[in-house]
PDBML (XML) file of the C-alpha atoms, coordinates in Angstrom:
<?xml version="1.0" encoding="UTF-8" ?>
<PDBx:datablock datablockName="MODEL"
   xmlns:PDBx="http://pdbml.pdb.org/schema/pdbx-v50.xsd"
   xmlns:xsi="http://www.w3.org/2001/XMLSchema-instance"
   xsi:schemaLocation="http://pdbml.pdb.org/schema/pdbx-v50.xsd pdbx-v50.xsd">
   <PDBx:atom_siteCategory>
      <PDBx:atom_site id="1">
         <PDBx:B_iso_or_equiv>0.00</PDBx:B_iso_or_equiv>
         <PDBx:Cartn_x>114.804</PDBx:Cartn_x>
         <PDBx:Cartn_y>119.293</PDBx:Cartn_y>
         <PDBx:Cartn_z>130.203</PDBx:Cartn_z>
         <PDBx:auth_asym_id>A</PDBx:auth_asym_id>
         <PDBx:auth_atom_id>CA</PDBx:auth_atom_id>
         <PDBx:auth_comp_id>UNK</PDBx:auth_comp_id>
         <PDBx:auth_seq_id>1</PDBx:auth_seq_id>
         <PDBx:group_PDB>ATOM</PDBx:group_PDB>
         <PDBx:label_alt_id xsi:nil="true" />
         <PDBx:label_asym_id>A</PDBx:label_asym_id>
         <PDBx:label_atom_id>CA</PDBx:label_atom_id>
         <PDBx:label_comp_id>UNK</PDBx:label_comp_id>
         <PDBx:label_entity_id>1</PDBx:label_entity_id>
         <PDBx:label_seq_id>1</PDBx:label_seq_id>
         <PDBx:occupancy>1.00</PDBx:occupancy>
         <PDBx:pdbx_PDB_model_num>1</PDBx:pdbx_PDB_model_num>
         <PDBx:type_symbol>C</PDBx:type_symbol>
      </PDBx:atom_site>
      <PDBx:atom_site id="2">
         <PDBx:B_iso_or_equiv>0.00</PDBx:B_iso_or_equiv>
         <PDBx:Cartn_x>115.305</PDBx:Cartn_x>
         <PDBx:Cartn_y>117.045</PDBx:Cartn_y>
         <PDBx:Cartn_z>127.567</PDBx:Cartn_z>
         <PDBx:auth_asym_id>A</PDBx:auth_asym_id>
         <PDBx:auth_atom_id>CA</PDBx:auth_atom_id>
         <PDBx:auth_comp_id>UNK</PDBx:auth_comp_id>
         <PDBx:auth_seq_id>2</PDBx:auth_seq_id>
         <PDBx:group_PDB>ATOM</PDBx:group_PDB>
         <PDBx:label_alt_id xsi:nil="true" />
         <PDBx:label_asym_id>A</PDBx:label_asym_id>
         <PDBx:label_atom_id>CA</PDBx:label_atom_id>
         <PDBx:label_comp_id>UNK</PDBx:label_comp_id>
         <PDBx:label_entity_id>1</PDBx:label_entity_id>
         <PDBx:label_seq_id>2</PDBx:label_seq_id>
         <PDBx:occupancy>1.00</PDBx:occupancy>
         <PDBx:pdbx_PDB_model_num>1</PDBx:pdbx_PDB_model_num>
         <PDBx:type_symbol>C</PDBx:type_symbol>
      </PDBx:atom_site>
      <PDBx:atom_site id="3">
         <PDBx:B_iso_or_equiv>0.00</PDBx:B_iso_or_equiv>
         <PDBx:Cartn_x>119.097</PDBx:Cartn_x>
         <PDBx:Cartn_y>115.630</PDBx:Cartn_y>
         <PDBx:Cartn_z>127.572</PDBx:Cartn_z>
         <PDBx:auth_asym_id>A</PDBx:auth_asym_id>
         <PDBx:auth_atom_id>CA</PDBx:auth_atom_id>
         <PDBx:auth_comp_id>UNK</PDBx:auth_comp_id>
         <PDBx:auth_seq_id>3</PDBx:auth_seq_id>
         <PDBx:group_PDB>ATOM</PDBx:group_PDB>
         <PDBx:label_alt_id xsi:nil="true" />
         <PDBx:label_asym_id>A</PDBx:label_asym_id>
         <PDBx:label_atom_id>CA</PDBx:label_atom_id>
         <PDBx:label_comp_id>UNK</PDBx:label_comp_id>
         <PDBx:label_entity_id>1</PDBx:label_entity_id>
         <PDBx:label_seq_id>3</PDBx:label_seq_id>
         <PDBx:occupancy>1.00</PDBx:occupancy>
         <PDBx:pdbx_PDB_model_num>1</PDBx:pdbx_PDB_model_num>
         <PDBx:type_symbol>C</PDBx:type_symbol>
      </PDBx:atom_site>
      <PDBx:atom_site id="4">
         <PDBx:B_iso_or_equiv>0.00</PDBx:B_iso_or_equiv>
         <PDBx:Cartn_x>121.076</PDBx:Cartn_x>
         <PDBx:Cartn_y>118.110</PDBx:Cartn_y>
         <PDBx:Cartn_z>129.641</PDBx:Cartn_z>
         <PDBx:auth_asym_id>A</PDBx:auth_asym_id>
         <PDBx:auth_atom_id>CA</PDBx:auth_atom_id>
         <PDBx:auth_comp_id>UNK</PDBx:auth_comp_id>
         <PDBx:auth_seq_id>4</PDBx:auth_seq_id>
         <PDBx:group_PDB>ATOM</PDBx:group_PDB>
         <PDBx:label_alt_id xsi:nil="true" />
         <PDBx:label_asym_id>A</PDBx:label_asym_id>
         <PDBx:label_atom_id>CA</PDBx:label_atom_id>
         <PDBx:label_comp_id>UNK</PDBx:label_comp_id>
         <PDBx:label_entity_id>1</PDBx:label_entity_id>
         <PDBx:label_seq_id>4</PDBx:label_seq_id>
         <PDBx:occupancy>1.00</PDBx:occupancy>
         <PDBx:pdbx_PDB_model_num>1</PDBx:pdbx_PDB_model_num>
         <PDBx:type_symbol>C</PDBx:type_symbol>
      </PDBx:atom_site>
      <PDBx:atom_site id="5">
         <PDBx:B_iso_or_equiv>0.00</PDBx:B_iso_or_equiv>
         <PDBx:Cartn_x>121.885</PDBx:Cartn_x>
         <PDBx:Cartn_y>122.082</PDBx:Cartn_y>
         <PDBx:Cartn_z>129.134</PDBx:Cartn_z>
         <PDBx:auth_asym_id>A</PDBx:auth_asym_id>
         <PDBx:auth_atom_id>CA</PDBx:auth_atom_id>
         <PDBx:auth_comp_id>UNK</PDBx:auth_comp_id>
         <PDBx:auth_seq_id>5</PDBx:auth_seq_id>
         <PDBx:group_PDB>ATOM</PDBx:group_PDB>
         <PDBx:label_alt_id xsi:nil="true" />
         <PDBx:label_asym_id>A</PDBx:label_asym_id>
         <PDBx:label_atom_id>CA</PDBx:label_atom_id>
         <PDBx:label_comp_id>UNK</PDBx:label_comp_id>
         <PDBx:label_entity_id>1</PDBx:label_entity_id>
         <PDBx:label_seq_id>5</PDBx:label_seq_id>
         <PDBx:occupancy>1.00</PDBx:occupancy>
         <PDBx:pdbx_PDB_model_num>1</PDBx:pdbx_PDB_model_num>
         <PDBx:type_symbol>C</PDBx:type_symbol>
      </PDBx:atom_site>
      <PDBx:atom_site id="6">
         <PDBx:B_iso_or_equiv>0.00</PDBx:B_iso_or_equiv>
         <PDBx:Cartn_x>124.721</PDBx:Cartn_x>
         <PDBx:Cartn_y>121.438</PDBx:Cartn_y>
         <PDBx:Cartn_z>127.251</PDBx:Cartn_z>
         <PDBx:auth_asym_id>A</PDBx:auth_asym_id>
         <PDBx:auth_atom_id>CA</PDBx:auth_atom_id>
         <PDBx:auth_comp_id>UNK</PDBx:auth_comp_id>
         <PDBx:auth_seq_id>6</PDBx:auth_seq_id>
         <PDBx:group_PDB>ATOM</PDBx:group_PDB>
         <PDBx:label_alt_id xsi:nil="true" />
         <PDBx:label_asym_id>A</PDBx:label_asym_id>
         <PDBx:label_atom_id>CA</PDBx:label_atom_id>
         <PDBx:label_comp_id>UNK</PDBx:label_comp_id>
         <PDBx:label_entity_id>1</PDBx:label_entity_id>
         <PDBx:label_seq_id>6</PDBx:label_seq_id>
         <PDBx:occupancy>1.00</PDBx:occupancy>
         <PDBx:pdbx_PDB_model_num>1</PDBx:pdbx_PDB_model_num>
         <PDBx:type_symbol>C</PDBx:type_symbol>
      </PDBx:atom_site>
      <PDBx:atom_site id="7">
         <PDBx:B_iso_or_equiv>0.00</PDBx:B_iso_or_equiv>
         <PDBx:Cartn_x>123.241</PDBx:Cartn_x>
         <PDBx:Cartn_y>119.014</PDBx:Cartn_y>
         <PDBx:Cartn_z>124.641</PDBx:Cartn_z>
         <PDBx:auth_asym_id>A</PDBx:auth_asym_id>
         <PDBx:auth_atom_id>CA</PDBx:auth_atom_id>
         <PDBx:auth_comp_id>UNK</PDBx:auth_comp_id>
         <PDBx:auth_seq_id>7</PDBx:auth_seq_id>
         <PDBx:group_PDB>ATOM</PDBx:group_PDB>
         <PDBx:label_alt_id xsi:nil="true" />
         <PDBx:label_asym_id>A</PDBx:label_asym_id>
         <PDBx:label_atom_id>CA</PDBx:label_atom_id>
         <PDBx:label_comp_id>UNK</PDBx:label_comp_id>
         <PDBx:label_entity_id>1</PDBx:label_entity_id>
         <PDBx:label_seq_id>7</PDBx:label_seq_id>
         <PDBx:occupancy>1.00</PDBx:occupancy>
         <PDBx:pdbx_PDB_model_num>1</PDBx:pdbx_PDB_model_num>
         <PDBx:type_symbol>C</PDBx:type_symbol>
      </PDBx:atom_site>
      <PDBx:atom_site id="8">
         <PDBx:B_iso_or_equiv>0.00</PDBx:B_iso_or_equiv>
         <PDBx:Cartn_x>120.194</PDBx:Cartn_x>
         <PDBx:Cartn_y>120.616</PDBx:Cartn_y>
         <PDBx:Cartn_z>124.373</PDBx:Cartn_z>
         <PDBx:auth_asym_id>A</PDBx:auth_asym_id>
         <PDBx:auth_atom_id>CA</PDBx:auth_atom_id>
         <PDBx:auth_comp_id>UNK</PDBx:auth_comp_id>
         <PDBx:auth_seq_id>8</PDBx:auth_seq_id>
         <PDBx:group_PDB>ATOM</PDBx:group_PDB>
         <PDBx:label_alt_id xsi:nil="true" />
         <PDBx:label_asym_id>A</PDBx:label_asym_id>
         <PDBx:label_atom_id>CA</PDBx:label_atom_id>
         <PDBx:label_comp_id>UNK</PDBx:label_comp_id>
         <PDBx:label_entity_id>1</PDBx:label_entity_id>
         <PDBx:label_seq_id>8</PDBx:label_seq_id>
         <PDBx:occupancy>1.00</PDBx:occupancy>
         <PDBx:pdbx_PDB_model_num>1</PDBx:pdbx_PDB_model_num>
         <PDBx:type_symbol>C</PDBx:type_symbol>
      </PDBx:atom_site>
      <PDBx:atom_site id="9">
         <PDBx:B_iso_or_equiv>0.00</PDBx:B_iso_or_equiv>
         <PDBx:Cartn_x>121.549</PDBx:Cartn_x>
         <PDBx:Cartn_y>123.216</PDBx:Cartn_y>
         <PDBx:Cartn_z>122.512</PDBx:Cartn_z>
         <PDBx:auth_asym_id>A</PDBx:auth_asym_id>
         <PDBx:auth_atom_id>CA</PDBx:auth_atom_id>
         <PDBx:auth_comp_id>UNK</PDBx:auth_comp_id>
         <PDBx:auth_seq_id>9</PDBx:auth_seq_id>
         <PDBx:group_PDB>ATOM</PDBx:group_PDB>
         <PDBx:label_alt_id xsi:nil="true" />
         <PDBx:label_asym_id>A</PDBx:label_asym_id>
         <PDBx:label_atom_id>CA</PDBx:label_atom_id>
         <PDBx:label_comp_id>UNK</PDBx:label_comp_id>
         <PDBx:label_entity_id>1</PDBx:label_entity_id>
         <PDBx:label_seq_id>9</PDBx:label_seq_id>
         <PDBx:occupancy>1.00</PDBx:occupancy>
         <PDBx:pdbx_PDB_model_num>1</PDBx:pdbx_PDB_model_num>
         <PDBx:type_symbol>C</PDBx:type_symbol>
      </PDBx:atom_site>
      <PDBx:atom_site id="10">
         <PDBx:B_iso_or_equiv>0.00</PDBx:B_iso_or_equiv>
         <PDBx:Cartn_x>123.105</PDBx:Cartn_x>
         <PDBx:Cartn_y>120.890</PDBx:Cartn_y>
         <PDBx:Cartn_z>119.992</PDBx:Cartn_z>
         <PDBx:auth_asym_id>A</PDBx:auth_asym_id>
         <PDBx:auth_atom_id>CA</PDBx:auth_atom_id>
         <PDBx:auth_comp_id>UNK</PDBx:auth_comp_id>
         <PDBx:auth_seq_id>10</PDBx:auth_seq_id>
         <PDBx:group_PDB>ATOM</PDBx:group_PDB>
         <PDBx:label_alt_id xsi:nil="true" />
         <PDBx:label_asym_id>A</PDBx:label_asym_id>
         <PDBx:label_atom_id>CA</PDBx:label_atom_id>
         <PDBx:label_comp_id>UNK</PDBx:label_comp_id>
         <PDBx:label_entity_id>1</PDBx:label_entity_id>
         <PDBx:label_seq_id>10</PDBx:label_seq_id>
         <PDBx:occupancy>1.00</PDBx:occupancy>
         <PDBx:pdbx_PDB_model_num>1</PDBx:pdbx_PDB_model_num>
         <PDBx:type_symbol>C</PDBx:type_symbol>
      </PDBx:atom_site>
      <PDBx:atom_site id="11">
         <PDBx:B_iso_or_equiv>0.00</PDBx:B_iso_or_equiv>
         <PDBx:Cartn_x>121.657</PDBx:Cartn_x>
         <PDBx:Cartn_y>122.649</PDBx:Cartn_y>
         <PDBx:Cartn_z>117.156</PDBx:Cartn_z>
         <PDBx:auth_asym_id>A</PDBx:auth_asym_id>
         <PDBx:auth_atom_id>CA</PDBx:auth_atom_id>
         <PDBx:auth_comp_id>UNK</PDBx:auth_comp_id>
         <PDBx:auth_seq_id>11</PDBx:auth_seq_id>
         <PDBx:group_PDB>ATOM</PDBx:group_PDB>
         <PDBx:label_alt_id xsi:nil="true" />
         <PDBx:label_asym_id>A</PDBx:label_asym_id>
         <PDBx:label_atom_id>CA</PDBx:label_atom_id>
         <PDBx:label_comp_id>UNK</PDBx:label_comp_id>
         <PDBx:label_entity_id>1</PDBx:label_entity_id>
         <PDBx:label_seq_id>11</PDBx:label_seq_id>
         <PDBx:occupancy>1.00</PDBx:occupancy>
         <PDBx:pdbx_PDB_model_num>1</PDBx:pdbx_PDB_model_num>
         <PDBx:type_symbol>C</PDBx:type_symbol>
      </PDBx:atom_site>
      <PDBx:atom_site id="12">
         <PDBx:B_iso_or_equiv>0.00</PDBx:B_iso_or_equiv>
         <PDBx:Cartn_x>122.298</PDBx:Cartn_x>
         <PDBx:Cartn_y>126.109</PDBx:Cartn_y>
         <PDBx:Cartn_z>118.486</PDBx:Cartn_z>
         <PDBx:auth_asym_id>A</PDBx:auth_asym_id>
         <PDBx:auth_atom_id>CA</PDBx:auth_atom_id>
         <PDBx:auth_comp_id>UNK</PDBx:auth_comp_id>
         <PDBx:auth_seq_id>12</PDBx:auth_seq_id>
         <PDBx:group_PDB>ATOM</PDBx:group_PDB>
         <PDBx:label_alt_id xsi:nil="true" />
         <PDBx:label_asym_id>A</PDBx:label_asym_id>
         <PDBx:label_atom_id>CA</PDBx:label_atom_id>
         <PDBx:label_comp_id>UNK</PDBx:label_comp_id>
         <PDBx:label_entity_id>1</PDBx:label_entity_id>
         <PDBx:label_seq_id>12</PDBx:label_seq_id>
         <PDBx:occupancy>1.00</PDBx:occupancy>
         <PDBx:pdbx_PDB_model_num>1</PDBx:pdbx_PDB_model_num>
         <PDBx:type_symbol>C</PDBx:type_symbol>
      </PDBx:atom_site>
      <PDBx:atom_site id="13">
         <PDBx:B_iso_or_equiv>0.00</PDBx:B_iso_or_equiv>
         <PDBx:Cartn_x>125.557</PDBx:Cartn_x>
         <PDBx:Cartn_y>125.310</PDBx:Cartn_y>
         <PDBx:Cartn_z>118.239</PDBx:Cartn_z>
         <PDBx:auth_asym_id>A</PDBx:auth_asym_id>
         <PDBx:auth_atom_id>CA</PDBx:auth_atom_id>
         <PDBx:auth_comp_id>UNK</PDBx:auth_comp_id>
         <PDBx:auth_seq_id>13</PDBx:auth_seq_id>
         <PDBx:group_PDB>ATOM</PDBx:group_PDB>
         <PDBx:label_alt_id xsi:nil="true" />
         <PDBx:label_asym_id>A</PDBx:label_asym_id>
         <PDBx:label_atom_id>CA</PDBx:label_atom_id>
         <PDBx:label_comp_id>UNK</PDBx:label_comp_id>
         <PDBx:label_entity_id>1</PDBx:label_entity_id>
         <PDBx:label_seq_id>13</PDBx:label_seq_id>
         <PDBx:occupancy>1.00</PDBx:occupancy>
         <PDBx:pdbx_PDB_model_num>1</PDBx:pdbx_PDB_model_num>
         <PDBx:type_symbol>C</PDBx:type_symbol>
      </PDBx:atom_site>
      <PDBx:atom_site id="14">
         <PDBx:B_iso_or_equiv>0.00</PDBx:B_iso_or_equiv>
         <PDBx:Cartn_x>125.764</PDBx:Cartn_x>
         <PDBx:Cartn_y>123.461</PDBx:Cartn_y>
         <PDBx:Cartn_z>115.209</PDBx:Cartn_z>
         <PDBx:auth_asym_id>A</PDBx:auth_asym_id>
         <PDBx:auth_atom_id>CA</PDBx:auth_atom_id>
         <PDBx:auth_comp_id>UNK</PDBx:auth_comp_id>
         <PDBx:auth_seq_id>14</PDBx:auth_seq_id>
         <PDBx:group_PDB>ATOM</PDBx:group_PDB>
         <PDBx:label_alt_id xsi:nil="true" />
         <PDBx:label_asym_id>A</PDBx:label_asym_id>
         <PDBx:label_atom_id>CA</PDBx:label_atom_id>
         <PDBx:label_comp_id>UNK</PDBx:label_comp_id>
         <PDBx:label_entity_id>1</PDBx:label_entity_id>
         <PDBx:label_seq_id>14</PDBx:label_seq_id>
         <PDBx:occupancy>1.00</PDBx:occupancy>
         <PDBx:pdbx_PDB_model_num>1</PDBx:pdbx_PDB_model_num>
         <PDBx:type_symbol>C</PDBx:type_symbol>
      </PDBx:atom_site>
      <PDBx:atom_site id="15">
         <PDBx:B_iso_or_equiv>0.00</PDBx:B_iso_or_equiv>
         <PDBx:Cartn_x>124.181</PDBx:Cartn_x>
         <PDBx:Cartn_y>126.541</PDBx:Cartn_y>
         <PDBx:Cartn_z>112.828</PDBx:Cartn_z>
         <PDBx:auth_asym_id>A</PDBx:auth_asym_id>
         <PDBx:auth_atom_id>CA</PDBx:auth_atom_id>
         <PDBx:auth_comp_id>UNK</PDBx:auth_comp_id>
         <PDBx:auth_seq_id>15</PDBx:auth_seq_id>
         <PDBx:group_PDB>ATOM</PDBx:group_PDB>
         <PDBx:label_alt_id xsi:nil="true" />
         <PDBx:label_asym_id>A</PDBx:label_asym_id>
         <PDBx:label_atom_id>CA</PDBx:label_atom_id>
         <PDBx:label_comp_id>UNK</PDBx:label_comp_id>
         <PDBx:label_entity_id>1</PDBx:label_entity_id>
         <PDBx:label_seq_id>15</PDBx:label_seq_id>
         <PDBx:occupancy>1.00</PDBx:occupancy>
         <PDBx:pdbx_PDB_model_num>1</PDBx:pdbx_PDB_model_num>
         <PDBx:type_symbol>C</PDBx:type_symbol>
      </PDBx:atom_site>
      <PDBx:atom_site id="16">
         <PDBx:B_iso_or_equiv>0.00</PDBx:B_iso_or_equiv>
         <PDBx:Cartn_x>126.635</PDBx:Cartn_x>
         <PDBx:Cartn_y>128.659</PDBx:Cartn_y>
         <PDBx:Cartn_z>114.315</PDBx:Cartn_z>
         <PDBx:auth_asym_id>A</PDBx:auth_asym_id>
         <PDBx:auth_atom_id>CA</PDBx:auth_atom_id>
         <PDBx:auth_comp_id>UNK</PDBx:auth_comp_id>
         <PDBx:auth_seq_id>16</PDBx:auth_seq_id>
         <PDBx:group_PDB>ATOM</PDBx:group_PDB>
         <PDBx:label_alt_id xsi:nil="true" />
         <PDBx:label_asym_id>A</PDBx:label_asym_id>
         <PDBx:label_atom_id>CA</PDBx:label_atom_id>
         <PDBx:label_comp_id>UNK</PDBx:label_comp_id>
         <PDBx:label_entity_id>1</PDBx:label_entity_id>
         <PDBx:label_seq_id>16</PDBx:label_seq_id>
         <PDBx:occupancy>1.00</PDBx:occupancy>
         <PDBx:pdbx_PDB_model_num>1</PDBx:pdbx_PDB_model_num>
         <PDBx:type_symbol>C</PDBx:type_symbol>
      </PDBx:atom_site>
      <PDBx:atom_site id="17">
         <PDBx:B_iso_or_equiv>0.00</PDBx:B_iso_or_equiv>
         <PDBx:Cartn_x>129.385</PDBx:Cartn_x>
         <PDBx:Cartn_y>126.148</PDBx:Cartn_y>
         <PDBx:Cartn_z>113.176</PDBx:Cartn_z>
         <PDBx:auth_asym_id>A</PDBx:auth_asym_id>
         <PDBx:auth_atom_id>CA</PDBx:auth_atom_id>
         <PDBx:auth_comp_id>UNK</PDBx:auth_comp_id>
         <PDBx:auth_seq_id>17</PDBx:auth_seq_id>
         <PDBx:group_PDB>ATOM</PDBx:group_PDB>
         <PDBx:label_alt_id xsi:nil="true" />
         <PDBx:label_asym_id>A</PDBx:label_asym_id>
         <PDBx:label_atom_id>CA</PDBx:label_atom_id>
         <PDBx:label_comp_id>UNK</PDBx:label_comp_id>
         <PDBx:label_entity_id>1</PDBx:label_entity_id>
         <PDBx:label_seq_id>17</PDBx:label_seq_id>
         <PDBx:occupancy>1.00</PDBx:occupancy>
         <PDBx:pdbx_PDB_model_num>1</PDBx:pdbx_PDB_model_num>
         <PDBx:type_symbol>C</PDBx:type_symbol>
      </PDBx:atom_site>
      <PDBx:atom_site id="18">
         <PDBx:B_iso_or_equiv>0.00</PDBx:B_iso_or_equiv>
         <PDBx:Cartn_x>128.430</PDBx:Cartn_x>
         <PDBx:Cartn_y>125.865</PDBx:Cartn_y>
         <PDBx:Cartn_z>109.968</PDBx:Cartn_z>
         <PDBx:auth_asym_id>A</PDBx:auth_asym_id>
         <PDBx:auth_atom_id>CA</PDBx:auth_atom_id>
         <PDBx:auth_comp_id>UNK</PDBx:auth_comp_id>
         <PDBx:auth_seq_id>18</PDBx:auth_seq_id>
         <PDBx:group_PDB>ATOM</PDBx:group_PDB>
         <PDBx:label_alt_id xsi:nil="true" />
         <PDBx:label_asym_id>A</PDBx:label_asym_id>
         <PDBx:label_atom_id>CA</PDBx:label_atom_id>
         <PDBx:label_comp_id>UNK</PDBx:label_comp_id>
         <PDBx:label_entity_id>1</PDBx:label_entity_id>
         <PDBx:label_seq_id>18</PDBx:label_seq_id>
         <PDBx:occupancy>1.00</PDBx:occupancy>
         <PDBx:pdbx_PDB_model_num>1</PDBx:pdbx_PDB_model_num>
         <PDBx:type_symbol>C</PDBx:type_symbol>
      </PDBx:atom_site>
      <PDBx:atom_site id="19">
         <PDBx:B_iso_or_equiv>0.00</PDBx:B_iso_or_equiv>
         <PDBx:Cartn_x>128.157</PDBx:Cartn_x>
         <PDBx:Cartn_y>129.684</PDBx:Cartn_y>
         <PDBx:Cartn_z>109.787</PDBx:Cartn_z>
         <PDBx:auth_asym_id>A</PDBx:auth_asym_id>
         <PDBx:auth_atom_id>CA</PDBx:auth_atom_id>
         <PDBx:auth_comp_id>UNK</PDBx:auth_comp_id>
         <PDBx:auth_seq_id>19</PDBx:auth_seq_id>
         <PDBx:group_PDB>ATOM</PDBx:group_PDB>
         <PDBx:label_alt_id xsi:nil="true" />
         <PDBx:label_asym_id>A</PDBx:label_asym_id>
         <PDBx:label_atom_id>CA</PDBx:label_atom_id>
         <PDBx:label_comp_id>UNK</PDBx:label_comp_id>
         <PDBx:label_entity_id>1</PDBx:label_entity_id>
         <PDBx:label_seq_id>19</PDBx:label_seq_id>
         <PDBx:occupancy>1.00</PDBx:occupancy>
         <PDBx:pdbx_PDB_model_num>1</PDBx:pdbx_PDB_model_num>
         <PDBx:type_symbol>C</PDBx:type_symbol>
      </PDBx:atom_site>
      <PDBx:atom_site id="20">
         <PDBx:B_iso_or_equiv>0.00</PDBx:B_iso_or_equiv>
         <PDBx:Cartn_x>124.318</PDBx:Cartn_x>
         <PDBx:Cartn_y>130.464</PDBx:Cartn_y>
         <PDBx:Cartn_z>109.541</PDBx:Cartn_z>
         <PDBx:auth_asym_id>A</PDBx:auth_asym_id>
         <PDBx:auth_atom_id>CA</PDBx:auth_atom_id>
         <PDBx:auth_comp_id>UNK</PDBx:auth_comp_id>
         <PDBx:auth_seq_id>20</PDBx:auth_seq_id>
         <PDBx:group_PDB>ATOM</PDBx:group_PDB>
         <PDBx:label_alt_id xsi:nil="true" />
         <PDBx:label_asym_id>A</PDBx:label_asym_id>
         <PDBx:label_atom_id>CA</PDBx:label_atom_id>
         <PDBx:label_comp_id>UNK</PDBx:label_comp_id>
         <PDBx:label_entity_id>1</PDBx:label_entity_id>
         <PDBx:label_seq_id>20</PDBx:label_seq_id>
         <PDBx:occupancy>1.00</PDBx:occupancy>
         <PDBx:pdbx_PDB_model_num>1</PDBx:pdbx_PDB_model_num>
         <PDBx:type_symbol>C</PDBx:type_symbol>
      </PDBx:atom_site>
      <PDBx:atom_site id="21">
         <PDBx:B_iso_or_equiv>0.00</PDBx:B_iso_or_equiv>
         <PDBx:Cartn_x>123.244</PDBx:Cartn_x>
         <PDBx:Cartn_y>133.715</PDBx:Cartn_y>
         <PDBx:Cartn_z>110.263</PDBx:Cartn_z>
         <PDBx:auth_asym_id>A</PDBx:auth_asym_id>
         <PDBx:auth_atom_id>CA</PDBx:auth_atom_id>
         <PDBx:auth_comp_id>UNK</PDBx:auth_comp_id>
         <PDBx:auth_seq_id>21</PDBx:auth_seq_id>
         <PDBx:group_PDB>ATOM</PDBx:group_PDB>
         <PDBx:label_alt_id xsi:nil="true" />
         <PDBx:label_asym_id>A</PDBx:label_asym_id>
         <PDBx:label_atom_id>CA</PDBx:label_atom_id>
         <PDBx:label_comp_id>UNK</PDBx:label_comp_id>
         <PDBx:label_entity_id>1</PDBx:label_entity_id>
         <PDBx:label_seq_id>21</PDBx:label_seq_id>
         <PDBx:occupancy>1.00</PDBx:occupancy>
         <PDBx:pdbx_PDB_model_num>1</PDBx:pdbx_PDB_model_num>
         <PDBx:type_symbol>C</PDBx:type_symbol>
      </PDBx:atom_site>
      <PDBx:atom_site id="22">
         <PDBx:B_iso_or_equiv>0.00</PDBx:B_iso_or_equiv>
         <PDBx:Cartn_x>119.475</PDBx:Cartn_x>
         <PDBx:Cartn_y>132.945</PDBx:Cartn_y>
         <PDBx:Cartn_z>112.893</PDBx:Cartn_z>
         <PDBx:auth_asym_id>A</PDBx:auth_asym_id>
         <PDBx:auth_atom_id>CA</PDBx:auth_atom_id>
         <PDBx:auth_comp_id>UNK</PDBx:auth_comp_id>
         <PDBx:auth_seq_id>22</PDBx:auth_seq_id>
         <PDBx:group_PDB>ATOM</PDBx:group_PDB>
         <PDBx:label_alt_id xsi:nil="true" />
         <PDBx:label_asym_id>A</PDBx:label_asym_id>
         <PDBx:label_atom_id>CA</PDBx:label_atom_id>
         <PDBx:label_comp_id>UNK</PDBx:label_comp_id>
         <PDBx:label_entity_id>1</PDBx:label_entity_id>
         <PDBx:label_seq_id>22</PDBx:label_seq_id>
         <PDBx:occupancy>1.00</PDBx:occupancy>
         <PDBx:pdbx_PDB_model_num>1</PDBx:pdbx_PDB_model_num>
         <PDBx:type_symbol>C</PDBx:type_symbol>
      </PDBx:atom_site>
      <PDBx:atom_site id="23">
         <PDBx:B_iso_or_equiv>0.00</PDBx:B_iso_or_equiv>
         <PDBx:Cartn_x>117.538</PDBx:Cartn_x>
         <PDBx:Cartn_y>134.227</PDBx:Cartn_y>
         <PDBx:Cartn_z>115.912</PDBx:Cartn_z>
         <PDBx:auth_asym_id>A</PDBx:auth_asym_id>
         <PDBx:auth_atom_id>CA</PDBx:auth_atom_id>
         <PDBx:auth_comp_id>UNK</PDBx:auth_comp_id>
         <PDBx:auth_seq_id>23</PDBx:auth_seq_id>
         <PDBx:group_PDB>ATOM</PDBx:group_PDB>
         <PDBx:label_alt_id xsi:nil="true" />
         <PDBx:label_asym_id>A</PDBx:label_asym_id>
         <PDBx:label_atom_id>CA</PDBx:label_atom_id>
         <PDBx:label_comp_id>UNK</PDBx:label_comp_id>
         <PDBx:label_entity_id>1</PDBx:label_entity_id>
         <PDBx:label_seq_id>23</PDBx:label_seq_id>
         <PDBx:occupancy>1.00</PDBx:occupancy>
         <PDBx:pdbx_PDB_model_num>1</PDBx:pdbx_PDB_model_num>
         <PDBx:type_symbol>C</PDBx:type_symbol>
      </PDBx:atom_site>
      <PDBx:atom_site id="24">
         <PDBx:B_iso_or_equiv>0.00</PDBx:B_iso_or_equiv>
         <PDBx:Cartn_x>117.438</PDBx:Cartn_x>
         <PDBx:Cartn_y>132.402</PDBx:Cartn_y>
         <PDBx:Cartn_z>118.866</PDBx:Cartn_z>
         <PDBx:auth_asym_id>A</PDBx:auth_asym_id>
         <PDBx:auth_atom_id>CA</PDBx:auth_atom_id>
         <PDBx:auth_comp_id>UNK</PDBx:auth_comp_id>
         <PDBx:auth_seq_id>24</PDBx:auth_seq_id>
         <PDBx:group_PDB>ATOM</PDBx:group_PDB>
         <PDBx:label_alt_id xsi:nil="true" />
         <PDBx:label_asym_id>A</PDBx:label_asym_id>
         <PDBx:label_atom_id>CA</PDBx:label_atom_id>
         <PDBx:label_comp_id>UNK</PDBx:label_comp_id>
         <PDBx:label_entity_id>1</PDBx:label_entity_id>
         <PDBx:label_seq_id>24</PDBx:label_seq_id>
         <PDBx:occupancy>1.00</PDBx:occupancy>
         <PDBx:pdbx_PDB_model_num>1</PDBx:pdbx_PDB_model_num>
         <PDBx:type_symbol>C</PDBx:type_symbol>
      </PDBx:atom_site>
   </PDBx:atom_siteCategory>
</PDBx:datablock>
């Protein structure tokens, strides 16, 4: 809802690249 479903999880996808253990 905000830029699309693939971009929205921007962040999601960023902690796991920079190796942060986190709930979703």
């Amino acid at each position: 809802f905000g830029r699309s479903l693939d971009e929205d999880a921007f962040a999601v996808r960023a902690m796991v690249d920079a190796g942060l253990t986190f709930l979703l």
